[in-house]
C-alpha atoms as a PDB file:
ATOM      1  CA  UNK A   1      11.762  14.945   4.479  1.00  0.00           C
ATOM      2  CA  UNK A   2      14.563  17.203   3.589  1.00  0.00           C
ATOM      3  CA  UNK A   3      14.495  20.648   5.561  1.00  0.00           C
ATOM      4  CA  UNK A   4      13.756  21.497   8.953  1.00  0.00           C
ATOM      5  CA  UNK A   5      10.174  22.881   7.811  1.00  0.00           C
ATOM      6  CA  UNK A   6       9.309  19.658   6.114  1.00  0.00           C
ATOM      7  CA  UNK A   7      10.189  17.556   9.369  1.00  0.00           C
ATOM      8  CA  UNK A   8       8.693  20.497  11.413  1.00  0.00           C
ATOM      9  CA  UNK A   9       5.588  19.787   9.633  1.00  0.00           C
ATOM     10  CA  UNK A  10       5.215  16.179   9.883  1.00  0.00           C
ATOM     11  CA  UNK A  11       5.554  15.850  13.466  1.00  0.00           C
ATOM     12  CA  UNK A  12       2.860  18.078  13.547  1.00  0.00           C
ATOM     13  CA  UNK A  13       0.470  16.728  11.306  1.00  0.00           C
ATOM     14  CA  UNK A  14       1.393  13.027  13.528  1.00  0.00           C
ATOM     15  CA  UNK A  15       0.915  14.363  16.583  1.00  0.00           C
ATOM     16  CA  UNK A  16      -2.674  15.898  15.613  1.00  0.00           C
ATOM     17  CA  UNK A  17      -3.531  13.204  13.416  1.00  0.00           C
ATOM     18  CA  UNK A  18      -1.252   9.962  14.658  1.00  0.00           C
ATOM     19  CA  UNK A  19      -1.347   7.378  11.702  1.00  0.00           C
ATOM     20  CA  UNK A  20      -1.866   3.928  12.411  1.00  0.00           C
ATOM     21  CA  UNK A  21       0.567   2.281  10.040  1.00  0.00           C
ATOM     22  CA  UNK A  22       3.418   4.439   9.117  1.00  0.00           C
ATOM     23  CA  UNK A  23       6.234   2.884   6.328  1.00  0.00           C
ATOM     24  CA  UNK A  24       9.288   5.369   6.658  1.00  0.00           C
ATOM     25  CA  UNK A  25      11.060   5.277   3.648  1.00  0.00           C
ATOM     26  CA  UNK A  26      15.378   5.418   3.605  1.00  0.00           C
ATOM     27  CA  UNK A  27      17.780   5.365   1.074  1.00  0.00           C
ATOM     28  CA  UNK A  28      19.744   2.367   2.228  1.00  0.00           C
ATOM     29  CA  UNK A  29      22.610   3.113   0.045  1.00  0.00           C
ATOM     30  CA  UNK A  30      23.313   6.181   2.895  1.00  0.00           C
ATOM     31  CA  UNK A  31      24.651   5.812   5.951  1.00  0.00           C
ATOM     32  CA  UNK A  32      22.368   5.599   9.033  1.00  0.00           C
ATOM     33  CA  UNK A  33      23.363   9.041  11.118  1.00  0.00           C
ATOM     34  CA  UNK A  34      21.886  10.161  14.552  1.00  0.00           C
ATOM     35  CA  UNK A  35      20.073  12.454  12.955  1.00  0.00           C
ATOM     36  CA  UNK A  36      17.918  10.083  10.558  1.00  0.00           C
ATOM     37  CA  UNK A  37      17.805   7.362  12.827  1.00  0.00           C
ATOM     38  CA  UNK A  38      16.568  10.309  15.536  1.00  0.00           C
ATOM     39  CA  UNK A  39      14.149  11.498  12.914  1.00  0.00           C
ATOM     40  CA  UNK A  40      12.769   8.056  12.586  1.00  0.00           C
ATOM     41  CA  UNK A  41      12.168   7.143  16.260  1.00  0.00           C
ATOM     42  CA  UNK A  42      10.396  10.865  16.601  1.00  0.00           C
ATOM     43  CA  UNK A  43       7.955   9.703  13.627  1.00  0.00           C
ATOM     44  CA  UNK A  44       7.400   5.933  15.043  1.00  0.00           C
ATOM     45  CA  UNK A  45       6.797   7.676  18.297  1.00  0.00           C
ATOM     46  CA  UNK A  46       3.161   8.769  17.109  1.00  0.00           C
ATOM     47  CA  UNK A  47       2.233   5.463  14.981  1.00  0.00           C
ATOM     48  CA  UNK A  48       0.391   2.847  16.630  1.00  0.00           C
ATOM     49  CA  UNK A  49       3.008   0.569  14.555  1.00  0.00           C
ATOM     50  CA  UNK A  50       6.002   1.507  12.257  1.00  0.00           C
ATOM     51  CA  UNK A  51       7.962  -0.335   9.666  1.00  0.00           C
ATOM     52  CA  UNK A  52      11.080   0.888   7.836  1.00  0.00           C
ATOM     53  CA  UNK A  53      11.883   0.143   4.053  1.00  0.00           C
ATOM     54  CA  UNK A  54      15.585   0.087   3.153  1.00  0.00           C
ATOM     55  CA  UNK A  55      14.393   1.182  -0.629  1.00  0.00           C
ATOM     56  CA  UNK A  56      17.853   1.108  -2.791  1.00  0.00           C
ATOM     57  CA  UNK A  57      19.440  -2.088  -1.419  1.00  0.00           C
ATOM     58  CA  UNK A  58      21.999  -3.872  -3.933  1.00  0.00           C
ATOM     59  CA  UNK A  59      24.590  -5.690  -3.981  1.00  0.00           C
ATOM     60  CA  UNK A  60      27.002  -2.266  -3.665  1.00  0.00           C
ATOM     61  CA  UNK A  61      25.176  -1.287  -0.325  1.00  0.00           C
ATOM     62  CA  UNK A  62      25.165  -5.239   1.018  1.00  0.00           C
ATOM     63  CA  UNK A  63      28.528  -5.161   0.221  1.00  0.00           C
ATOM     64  CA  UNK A  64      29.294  -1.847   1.907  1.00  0.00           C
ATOM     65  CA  UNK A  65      27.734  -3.123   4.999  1.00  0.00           C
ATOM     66  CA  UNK A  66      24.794  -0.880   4.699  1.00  0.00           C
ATOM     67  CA  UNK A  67      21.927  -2.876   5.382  1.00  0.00           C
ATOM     68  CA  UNK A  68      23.930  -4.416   8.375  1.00  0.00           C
ATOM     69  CA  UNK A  69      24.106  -0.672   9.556  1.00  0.00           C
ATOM     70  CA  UNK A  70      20.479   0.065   9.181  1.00  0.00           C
ATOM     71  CA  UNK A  71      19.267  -3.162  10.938  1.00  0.00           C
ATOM     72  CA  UNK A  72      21.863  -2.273  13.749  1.00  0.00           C
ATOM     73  CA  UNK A  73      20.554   1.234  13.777  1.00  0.00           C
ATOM     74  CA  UNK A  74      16.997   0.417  13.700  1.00  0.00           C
ATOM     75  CA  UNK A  75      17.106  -2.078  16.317  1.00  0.00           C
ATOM     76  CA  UNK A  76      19.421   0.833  18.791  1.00  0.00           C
ATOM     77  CA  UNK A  77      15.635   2.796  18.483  1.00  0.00           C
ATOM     78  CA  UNK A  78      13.603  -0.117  19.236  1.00  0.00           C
ATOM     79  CA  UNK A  79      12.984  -0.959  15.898  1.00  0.00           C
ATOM     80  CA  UNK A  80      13.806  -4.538  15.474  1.00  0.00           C
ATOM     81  CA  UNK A  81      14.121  -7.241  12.682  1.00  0.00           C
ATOM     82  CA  UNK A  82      10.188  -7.162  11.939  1.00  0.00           C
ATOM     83  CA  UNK A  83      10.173  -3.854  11.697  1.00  0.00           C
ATOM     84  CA  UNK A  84      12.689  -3.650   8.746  1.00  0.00           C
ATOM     85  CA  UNK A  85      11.216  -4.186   4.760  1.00  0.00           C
ATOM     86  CA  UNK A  86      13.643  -4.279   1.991  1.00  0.00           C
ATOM     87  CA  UNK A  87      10.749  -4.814  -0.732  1.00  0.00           C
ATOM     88  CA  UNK A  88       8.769  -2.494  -2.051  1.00  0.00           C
ATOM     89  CA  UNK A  89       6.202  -4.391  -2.430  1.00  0.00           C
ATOM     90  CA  UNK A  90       6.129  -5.808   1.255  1.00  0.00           C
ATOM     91  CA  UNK A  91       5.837  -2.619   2.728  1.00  0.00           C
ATOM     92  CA  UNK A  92       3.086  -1.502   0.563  1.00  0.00           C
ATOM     93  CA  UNK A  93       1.022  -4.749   1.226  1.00  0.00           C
ATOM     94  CA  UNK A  94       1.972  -4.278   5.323  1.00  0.00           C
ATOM     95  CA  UNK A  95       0.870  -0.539   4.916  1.00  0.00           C
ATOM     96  CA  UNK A  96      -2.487  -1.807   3.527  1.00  0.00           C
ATOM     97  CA  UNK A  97      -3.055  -4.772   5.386  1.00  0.00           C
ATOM     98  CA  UNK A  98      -0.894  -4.873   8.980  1.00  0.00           C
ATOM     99  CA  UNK A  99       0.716  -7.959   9.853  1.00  0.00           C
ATOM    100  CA  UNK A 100      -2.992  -9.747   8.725  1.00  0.00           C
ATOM    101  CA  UNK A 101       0.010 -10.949   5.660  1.00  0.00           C
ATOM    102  CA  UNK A 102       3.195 -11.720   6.013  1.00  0.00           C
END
């Protein structure tokens, strides 16, 4: 969600329709800002349950610290350890199936 209109629109398609699963997707190589990490607490707000996906972790954004950041982050919204994927393929099967796999 990049402009105000976009994130305008999907807290208002949530809050008519709330989603029962709902994978947000971040570009872990960026820094976690209030703004993001406010963005993302908004969505999870009208999910039943919520997962985040730290898509773009490598060794340059371990290094960096980054996924330390977004798991620090995360967890400041109530968004703890569980609720962090950094495989694709994880959050796509958890988006499908719930916590049924793990």
């Amino acid at each position: 969600l990049d402009s105000r209109e976009q994130r305008r629109g999907a807290r208002a398609r949530f809050a008519a329709h709330p989603p029962v699963r709902l994978v947000v997707a971040v570009d872990a190589r960026q820094t976690p800002d209030r703004g993001s990490l406010g963005l993302i607490a908004e969505l999870a707000d009208h999910a039943q349950a919520t997962r985040v996906w730290l898509a773009g972790i490598d060794a340059a954004a371990e290094h960096a610290g980054r996924l330390r950041q977004w798991r620090e982050g995360l967890a400041g919204i109530g968004l703890g350890e569980a609720a962090v994927l950094v495989d694709a393929r994880a959050a796509w099967v958890w988006l499908e199936r719930g916590d049924e796999v793990r």
